[in-house]
Protein backbone atom coordinates (compact mmCIF):
# COMPACT_ATOMS: atom_id res chain seq x y z
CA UNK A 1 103.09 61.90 127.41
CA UNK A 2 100.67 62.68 124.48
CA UNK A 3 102.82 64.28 122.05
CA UNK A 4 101.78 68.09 120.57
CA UNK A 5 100.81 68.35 116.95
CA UNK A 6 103.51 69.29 114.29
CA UNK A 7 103.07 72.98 112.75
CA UNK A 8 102.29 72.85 109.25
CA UNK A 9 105.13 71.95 106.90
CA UNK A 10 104.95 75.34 105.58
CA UNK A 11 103.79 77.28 108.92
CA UNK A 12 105.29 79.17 111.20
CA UNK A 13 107.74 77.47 113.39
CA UNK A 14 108.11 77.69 116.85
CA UNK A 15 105.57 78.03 120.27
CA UNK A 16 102.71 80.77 119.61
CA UNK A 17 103.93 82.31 122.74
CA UNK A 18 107.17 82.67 121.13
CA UNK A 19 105.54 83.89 117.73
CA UNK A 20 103.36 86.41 120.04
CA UNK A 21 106.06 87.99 121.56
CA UNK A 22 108.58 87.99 118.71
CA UNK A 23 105.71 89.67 116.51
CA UNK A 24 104.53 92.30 119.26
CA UNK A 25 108.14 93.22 119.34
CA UNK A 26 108.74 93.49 115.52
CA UNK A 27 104.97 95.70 115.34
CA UNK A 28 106.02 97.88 118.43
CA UNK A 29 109.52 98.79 116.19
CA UNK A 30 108.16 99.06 113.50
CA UNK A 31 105.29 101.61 114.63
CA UNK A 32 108.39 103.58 116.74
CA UNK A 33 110.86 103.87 113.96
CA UNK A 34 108.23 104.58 111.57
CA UNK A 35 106.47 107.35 113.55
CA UNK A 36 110.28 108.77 114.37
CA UNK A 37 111.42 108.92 111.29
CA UNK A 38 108.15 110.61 109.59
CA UNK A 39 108.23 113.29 112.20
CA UNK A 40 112.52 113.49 111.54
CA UNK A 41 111.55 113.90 107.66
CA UNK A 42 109.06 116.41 107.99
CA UNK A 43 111.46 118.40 110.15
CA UNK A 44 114.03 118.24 107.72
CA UNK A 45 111.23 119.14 104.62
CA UNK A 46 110.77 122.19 106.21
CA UNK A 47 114.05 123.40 106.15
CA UNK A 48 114.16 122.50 102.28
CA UNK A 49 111.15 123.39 101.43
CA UNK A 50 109.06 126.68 102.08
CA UNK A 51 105.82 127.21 103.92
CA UNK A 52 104.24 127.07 100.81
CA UNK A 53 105.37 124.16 98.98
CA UNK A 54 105.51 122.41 102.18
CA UNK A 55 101.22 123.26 102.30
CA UNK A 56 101.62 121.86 98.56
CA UNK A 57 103.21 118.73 100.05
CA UNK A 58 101.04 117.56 102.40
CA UNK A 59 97.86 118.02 100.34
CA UNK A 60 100.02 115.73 97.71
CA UNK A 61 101.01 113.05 100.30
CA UNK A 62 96.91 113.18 101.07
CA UNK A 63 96.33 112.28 97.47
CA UNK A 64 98.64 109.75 97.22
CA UNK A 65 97.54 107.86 100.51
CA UNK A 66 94.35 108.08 99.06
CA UNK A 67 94.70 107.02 95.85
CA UNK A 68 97.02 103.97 97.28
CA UNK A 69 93.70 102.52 98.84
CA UNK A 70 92.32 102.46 96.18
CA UNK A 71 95.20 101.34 93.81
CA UNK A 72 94.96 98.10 96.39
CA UNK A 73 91.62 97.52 95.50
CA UNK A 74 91.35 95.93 99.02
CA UNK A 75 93.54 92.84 97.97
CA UNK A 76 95.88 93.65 100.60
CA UNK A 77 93.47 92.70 103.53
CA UNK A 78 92.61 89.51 101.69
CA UNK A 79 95.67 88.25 100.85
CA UNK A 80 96.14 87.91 104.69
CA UNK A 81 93.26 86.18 105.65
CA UNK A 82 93.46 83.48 102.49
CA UNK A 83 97.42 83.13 102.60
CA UNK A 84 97.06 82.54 106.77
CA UNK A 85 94.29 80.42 106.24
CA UNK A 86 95.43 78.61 103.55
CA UNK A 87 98.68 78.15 105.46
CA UNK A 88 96.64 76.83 108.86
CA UNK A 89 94.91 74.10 105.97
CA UNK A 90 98.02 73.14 105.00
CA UNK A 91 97.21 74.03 101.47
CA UNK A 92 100.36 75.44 100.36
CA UNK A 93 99.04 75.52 96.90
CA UNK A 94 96.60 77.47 97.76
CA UNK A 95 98.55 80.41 99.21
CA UNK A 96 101.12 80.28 95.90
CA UNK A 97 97.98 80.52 93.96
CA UNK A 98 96.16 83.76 96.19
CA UNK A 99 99.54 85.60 96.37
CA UNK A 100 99.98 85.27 92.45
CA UNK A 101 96.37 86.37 91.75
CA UNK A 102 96.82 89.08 93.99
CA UNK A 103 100.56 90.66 92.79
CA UNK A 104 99.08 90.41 88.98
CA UNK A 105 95.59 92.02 89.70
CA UNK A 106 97.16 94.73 92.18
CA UNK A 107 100.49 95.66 89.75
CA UNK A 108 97.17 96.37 87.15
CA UNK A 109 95.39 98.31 89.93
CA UNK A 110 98.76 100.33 91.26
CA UNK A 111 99.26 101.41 87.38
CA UNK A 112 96.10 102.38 87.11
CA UNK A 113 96.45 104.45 90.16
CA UNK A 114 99.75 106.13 89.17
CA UNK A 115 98.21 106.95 85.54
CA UNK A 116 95.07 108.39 87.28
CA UNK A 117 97.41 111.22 88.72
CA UNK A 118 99.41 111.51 85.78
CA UNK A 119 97.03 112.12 83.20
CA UNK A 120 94.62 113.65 84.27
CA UNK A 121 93.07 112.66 87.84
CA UNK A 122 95.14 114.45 89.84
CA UNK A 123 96.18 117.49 87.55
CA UNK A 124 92.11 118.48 87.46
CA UNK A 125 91.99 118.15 91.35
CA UNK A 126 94.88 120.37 91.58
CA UNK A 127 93.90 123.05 89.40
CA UNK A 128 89.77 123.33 89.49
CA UNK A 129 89.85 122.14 93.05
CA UNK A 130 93.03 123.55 95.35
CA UNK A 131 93.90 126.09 92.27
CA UNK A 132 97.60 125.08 92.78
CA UNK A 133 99.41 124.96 89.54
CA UNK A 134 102.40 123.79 91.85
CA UNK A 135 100.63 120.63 92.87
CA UNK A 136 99.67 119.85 89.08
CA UNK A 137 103.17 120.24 88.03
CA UNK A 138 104.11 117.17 90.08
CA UNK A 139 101.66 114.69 88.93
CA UNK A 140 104.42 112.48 87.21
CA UNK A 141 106.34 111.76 90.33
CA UNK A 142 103.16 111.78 92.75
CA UNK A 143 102.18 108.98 89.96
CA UNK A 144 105.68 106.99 90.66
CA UNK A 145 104.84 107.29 94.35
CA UNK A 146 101.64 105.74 94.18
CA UNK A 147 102.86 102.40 92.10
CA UNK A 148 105.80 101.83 94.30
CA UNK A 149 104.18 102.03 97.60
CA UNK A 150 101.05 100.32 96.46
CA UNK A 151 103.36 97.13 95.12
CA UNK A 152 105.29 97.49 98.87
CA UNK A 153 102.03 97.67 100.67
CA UNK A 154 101.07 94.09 98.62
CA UNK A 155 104.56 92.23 99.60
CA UNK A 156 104.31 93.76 103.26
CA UNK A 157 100.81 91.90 103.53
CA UNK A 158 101.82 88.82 102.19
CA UNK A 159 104.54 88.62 104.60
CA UNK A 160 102.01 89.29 107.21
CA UNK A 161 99.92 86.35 106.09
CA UNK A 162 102.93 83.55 106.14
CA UNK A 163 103.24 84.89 109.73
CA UNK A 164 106.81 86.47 108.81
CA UNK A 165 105.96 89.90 111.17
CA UNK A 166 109.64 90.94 111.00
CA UNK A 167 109.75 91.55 107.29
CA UNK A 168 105.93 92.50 107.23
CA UNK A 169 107.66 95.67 109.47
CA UNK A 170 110.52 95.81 107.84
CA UNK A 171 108.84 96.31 104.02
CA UNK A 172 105.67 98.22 105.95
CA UNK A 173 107.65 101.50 106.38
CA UNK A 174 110.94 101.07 108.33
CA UNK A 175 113.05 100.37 105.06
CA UNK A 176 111.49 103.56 103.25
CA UNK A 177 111.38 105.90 106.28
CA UNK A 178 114.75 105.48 107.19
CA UNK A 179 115.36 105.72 103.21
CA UNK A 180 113.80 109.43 103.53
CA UNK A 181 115.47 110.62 106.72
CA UNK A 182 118.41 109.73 104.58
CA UNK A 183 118.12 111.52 101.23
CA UNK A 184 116.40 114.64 103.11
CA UNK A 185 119.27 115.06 105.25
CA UNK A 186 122.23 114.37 102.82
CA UNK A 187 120.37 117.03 100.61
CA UNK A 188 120.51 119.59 103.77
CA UNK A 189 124.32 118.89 104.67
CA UNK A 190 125.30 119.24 101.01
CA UNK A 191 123.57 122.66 100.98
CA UNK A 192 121.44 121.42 97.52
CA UNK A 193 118.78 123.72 95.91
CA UNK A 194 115.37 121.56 96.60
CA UNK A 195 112.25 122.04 95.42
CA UNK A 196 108.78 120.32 95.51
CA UNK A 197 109.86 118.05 92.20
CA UNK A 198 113.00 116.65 93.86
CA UNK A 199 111.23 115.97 96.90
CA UNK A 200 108.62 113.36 95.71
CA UNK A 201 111.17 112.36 92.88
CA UNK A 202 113.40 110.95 96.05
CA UNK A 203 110.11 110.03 97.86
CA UNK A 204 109.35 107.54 94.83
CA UNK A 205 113.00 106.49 94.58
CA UNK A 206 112.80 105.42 98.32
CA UNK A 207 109.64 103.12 97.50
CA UNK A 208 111.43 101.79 94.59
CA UNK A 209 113.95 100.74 96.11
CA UNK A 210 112.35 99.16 99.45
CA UNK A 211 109.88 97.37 96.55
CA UNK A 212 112.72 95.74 94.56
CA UNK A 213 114.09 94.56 98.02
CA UNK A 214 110.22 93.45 99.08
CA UNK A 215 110.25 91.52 95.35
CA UNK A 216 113.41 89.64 96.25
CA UNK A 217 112.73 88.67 99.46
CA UNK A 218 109.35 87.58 98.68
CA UNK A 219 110.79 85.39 95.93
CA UNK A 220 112.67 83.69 97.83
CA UNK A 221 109.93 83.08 100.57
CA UNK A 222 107.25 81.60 98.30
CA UNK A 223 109.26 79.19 96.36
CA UNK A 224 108.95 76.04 99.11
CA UNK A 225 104.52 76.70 98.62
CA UNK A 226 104.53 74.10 96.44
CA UNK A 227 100.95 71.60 96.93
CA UNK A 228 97.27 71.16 97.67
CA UNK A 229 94.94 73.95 96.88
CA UNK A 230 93.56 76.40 94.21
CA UNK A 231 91.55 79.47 95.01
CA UNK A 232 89.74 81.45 91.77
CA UNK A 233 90.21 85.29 91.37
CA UNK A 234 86.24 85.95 91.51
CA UNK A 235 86.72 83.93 95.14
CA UNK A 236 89.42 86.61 96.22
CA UNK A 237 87.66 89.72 94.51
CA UNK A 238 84.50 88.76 96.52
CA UNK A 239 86.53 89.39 99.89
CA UNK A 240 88.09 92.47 98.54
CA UNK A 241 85.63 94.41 97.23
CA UNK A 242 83.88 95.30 100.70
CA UNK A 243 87.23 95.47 101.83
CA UNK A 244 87.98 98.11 99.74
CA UNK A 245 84.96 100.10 100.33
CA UNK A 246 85.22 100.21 104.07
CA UNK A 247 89.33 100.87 103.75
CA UNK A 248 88.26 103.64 101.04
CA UNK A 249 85.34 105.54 103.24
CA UNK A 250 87.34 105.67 106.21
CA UNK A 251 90.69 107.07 104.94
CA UNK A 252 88.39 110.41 102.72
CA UNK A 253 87.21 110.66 106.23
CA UNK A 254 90.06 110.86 107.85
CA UNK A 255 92.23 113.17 105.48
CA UNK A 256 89.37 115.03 104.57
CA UNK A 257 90.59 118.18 107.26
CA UNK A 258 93.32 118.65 105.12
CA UNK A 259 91.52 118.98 101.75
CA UNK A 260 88.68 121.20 103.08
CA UNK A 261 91.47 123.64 104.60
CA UNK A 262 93.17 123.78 101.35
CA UNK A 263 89.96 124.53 99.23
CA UNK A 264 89.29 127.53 101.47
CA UNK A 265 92.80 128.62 103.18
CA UNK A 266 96.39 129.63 101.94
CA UNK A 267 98.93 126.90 101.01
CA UNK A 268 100.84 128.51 104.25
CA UNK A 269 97.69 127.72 106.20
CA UNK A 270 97.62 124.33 105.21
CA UNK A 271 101.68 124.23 105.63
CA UNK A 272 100.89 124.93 109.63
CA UNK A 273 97.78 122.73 109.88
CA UNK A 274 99.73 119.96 108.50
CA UNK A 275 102.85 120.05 110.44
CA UNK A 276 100.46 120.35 113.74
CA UNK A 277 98.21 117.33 112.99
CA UNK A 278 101.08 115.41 112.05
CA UNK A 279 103.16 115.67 115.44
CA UNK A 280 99.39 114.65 117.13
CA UNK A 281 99.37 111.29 116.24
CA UNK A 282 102.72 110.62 118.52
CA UNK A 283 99.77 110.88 121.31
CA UNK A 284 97.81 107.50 119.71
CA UNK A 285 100.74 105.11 119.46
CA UNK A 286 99.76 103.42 122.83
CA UNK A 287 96.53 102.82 121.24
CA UNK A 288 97.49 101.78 118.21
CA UNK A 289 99.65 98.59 119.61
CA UNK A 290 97.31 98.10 122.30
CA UNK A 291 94.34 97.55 119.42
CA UNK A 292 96.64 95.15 117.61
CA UNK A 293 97.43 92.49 120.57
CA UNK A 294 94.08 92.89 122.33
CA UNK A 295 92.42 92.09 119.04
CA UNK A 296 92.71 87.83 119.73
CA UNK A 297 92.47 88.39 123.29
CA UNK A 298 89.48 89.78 123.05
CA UNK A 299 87.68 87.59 120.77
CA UNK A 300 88.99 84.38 123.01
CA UNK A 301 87.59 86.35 126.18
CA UNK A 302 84.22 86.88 124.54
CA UNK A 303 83.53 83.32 123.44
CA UNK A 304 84.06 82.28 127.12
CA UNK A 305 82.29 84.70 128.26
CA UNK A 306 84.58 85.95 130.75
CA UNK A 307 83.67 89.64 130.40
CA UNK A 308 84.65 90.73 133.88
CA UNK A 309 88.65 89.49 133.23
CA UNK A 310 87.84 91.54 129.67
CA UNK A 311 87.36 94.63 131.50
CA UNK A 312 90.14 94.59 134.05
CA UNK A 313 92.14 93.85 130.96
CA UNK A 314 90.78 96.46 128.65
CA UNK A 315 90.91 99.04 131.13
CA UNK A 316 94.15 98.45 132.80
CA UNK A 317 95.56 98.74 129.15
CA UNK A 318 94.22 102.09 128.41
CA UNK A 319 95.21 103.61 131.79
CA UNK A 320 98.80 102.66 130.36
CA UNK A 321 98.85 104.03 127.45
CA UNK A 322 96.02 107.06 128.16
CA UNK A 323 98.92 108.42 130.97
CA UNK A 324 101.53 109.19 127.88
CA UNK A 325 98.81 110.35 125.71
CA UNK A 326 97.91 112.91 128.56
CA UNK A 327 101.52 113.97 129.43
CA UNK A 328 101.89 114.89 125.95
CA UNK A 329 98.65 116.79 125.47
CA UNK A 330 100.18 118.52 128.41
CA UNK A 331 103.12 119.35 126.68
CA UNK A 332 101.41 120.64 123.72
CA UNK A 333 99.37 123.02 125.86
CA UNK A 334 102.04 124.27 127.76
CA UNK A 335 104.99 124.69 125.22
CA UNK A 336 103.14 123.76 121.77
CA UNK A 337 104.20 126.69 120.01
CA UNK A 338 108.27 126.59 121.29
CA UNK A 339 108.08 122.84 119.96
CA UNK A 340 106.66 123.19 117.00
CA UNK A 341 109.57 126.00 115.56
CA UNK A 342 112.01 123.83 117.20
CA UNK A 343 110.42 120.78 115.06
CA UNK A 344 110.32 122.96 111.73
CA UNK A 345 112.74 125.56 111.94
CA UNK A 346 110.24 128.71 111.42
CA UNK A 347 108.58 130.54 113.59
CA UNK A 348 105.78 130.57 111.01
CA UNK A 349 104.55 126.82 112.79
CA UNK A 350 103.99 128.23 115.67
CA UNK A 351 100.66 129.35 114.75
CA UNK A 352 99.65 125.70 114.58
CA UNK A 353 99.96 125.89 118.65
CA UNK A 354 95.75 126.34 118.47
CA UNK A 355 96.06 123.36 116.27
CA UNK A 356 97.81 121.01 118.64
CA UNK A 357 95.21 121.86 121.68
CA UNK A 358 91.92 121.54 119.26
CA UNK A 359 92.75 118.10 117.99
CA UNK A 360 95.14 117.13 120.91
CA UNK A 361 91.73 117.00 123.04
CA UNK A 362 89.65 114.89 120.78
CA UNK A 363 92.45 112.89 120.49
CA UNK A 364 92.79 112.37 124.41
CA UNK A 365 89.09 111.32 124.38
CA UNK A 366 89.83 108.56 121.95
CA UNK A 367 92.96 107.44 124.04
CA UNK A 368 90.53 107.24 127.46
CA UNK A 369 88.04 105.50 125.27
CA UNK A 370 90.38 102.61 125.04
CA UNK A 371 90.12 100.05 121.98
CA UNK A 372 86.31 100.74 122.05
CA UNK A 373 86.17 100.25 118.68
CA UNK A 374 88.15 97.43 118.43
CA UNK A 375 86.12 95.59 120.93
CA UNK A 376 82.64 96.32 118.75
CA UNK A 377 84.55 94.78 116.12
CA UNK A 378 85.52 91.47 117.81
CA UNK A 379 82.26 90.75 119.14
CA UNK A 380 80.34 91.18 115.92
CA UNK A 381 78.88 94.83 116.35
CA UNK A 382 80.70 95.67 112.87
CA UNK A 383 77.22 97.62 111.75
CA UNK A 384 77.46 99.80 114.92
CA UNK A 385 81.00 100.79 114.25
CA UNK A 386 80.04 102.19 110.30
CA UNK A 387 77.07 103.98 111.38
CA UNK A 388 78.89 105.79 114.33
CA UNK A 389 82.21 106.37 112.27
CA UNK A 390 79.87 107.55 109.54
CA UNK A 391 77.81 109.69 111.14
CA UNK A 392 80.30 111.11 113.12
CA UNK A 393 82.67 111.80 110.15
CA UNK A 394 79.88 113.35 108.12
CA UNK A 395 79.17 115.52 110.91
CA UNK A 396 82.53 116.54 111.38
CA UNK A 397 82.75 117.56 107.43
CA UNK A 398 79.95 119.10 107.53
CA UNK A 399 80.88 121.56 110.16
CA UNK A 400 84.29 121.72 109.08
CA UNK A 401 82.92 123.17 105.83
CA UNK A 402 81.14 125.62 107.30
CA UNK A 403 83.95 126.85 110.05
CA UNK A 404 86.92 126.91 107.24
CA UNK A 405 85.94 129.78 105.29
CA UNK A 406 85.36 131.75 108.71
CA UNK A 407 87.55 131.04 110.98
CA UNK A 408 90.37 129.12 108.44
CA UNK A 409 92.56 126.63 110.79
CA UNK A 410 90.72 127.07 113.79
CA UNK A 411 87.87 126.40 112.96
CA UNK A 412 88.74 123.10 110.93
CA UNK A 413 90.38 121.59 114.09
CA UNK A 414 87.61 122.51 116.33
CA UNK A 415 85.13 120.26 113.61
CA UNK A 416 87.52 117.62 113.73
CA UNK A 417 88.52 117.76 117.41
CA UNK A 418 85.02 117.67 118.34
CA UNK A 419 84.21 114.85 115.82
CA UNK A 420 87.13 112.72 117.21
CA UNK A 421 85.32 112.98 120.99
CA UNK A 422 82.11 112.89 119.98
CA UNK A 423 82.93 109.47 117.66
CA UNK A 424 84.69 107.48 120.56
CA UNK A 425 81.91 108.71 123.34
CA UNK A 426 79.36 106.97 120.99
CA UNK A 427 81.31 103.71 120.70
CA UNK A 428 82.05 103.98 124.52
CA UNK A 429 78.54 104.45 125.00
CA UNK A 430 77.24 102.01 122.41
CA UNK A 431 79.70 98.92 123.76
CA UNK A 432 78.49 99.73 127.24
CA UNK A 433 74.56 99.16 126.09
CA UNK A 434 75.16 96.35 123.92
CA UNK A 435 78.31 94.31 125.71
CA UNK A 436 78.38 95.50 129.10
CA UNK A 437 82.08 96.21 129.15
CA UNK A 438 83.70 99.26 130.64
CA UNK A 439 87.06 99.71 127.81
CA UNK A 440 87.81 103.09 129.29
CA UNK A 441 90.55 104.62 131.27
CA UNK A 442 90.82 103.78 135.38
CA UNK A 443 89.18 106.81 136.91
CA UNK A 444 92.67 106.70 139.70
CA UNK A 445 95.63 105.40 137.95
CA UNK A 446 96.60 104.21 141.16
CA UNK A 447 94.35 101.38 140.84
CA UNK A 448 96.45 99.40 138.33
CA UNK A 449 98.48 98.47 141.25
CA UNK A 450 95.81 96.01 142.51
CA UNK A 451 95.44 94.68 138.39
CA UNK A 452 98.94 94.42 137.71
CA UNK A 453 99.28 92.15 141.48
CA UNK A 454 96.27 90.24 140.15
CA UNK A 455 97.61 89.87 136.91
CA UNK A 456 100.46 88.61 138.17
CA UNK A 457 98.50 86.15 140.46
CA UNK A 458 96.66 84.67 137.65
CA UNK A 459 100.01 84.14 135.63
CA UNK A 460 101.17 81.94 138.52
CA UNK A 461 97.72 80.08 138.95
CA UNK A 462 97.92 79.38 134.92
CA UNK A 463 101.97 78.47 135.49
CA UNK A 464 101.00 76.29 138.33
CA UNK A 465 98.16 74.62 136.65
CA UNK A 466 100.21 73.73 133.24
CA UNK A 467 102.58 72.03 135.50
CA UNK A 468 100.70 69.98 137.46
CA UNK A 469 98.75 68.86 134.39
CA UNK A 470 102.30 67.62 132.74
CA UNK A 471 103.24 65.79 136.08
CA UNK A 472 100.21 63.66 136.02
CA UNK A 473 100.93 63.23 132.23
């Protein structure tokens, strides 16, 4: 028998199948603990904090997310690619040298970012843009927030690149969330006075302390690269900088509802907006892990051109996870408003019942549009993707900035609700023209039956084949 070849001395160990599962499982946790224990933290803000510093809140944790992108000057998408490949080479030296370059260049890059909010950046958008003295007050620790979470964000990737999926999850939110849920809720049983100030003070403590951990462990991780293999800086800056651009366009798109509401509405407005569109995105976490395994599957489908089997797949997929997504858009509609004062304690939230419908629909059109997007992506219709996402988006601000001085948090959800649908109909549309694949949901559900049983079949026709190859071996 022909033996297999060896991993790389400084790969991951172990069958891919093994390394597939063992990752999917560590990405699924990850995404479930992460998503619980955001929506358990904002449930617990609200009962420290009031409607209006909670409105104050969420337009800083905007900010911050924003400015993070761009404190990561789009090193942490690199650093994957070059420490995976380098790894694949077998050019250890190579990965020691990208993962240096990359932790000095982004520690400059997440100062920069911090100092942006502190002295000056983020103090002028608070007072000439959302005239909130409250939100310039707290510059300083929305600064801290930034560097720590920016310096996480570089060791979680990293991780990711050597393969390590388990501490890519565990430094890529669980540690910090968990961290939250924690000093939120011993502040609520100790009956402590909290303010906006404490809040994000804890907030950067909790990234501070999940980056020293991330620091440690990656120490200890690198130290075996030792080899073969240089990369420059102006090599890894050349892969970043488009990176960056793309990362940066699409996330001022997407938290762009929240700004335009709080240029135009009442930090109480925003405060119900916010706590509405955050619950929503418990309706895309089907999608989300469905987009990150199908990703290799469908490139490997595509290059045999086996676009039928693509489709079965594709579809079958996001039947499973479009029948949750619908359940709970159900469940928004019928008891929205009971759940969200159960959620945050007042029955001021329940206002942002109109807010769960409007965006819980455009939402549901994304979730039966499958991993449309995804599938663009992996068979080199990148261009497509930009121009629909930025049309669409641009669209959607437009309108949005016309509806929010009328009609406040309605009409802000409607723009975006409607730009959500309208966005995945053109990539369902576009990936039917240009790769004849159906990604959407099964018109019956019923029908996954017959996939699953052929599924199944193939499984056993692969199994069988495998075996009888090693016999004759």
């Amino acid at each position: 028998m022909k033996p297999s070849a060896p991993n790389p001395p400084h790969g991951p160990q172990g069958s891919l199948k093994r390394r597939i599962v063992s990752g999917g499982a560590w990405t699924l946790a990850n995404r479930v603990l992460v998503t619980a224990t955001q929506l358990l933290a904002l449930a617990l803000l609200a009962r420290l904090l009031s409607p209006d510093e909670m409105g104050v809140y969420f337009l800083v944790a905007n900010l911050v997310a924003v400015v993070t992108v761009l404190s990561q000057l789009g090193l942490s998408q690199s650093v994957v690619r070059l420490v995976a490949e380098s790894i694949a080479q077998n050019l250890p030296g190579r990965a020691r040298q990208a993962i240096g370059h990359v932790l000095r260049v982004g520690g400059i890059g997440a100062l920069a970012g911090g100092l942006l909010l502190y002295l000056g950046g983020g103090q002028w958008l608070a007072e000439h843009v959302f005239n909130s003295p409250a939100m310039a007050a707290v510059m300083l620790w929305a600064g801290l927030w930034v560097v720590f979470q920016t310096l996480q964000r570089f060791h979680s990737e990293i991780f990711r690149g050597l393969h390590d999926l388990r501490m890519a999850a565990l430094f890529g939110g669980m540690i910090t969330g968990v961290l939250m849920v924690v000093f939120y809720g011993g502040l609520l049983v100790l009956g402590k006075e909290s303010d906006l100030a404490l809040v994000l003070i804890l907030n950067a403590v909790a990234f501070a302390v999940g980056e020293a951990l991330a620091f440690l462990a990656l120490k200890r991780r690198i130290r075996p690269l030792q080899g073969e293999g240089t990369v420059s800086l102006g090599e890894i800056m050349a892969i970043s900088w488009p990176m960056l651009l793309a990362s940066l366009t699409n996330i001022l798109l997407l938290r762009a509802d929240l700004w335009i509401l709080g240029m135009y509405a009442s930090a109480e407005d925003v405060a119900v907006y916010g706590a509405a569109a955050r619950i929503i995105t418990v309706v895309t976490i089907p999608l989300t892990m469905a987009s990150a395994v199908l990703a290799p599957m469908i490139a490997e489908l595509n290059a045999q051109g086996q676009k039928e089997r693509m489709e079965r797949v594709l579809r079958a997929v996001a039947t499973l996870g479009g029948l949750p997504a619908v359940a709970a858009i159900t469940l928004f509609v019928l008891l929205g408003a009971p759940l969200l004062e159960l959620i945050y304690g007042d029955a001021l939230y329940r206002g942002g019942w109109i807010v769960l419908v409007l965006l819980g629909l455009g939402q549901l059109v994304h979730v039966w549009s499958g991993v449309s997007a995804q599938l663009l992506m992996m068979t080199g219709h990148h261009t497509a993707v930009m121009n629909i996402t930025l049309v669409s988006s641009l669209l959607t601000i437009v309108a949005a900035v016309l509806l929010a001085p009328v009609q406040g948090v309605m009409g802000v959800a409607a723009a975006f609700g409607l730009g959500i649908a309208a966005q995945n109909l053109g990539m369902v549309i576009h990936t039917r023209r240009t790769v004849g694949v159906r990604p959407y949901m099964l018109a019956n559900p019923l029908a996954l039956r017959g996939y699953v049983k052929e599924f199944r079949a193939a499984a056993r026709e692969r199994r069988a084949a495998r075996q009888a190859g090693q016999g004759e071996e």
